[in-house]
Protein backbone atom coordinates (compact mmCIF):
# COMPACT_ATOMS: atom_id res chain seq x y z
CA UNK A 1 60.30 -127.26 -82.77
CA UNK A 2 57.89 -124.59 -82.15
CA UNK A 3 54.20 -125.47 -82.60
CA UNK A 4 53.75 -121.95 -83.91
CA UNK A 5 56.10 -122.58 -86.97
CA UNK A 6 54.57 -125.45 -88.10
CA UNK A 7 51.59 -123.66 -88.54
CA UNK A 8 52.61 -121.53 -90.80
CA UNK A 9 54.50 -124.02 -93.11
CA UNK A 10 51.08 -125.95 -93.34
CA UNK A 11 49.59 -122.23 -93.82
CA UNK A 12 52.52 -121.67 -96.69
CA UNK A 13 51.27 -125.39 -98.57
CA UNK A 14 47.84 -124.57 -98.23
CA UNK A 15 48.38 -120.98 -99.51
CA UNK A 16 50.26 -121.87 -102.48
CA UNK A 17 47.87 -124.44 -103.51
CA UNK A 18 44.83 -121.87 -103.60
CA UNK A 19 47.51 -119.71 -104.76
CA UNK A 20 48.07 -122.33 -108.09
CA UNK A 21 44.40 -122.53 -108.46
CA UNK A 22 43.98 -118.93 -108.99
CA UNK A 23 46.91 -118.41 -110.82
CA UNK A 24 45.87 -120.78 -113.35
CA UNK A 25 42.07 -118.88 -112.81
CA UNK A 26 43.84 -115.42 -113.90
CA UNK A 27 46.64 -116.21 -116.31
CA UNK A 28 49.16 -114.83 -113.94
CA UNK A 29 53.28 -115.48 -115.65
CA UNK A 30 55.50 -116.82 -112.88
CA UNK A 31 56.73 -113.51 -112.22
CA UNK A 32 53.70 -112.35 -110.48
CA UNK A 33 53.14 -116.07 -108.67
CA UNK A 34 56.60 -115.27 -107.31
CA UNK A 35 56.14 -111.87 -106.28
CA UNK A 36 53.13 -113.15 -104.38
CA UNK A 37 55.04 -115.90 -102.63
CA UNK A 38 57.94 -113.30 -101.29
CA UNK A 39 55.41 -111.28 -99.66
CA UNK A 40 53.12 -113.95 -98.45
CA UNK A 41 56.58 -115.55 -96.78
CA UNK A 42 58.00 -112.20 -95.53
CA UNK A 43 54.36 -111.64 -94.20
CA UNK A 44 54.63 -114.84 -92.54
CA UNK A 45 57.92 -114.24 -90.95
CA UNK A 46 56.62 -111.18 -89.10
CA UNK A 47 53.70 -112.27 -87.76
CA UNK A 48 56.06 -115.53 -86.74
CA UNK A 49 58.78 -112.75 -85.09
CA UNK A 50 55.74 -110.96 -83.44
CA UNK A 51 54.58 -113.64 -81.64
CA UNK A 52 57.67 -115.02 -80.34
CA UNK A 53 58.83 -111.68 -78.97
């Protein structure tokens, strides 16, 4: 498995634990906490597919 990917799941945990925290700071509904998590993971993905290639 690449060292690179595991990275960013720990990244994706530790994001959407700060990410609960402020939620829960801001009142945000779940439709904005999972608007936020699609474009933190799509994010993700291409900075993963940049560094690979």
């Amino acid at each position: 498995m690449d060292t690179g990917l595991i990275l960013l799941v720990f990244l994706a945990f530790l994001f959407a634990w700060l990410l609960n925290k402020v939620r829960r700071f801001f009142r945000l509904g779940p439709v904005a906490y999972g608007g936020v998590m699609v474009v933190f993971v799509v994010a993700m993905l291409l900075i993963w597919g940049q560094q690979r290639g």
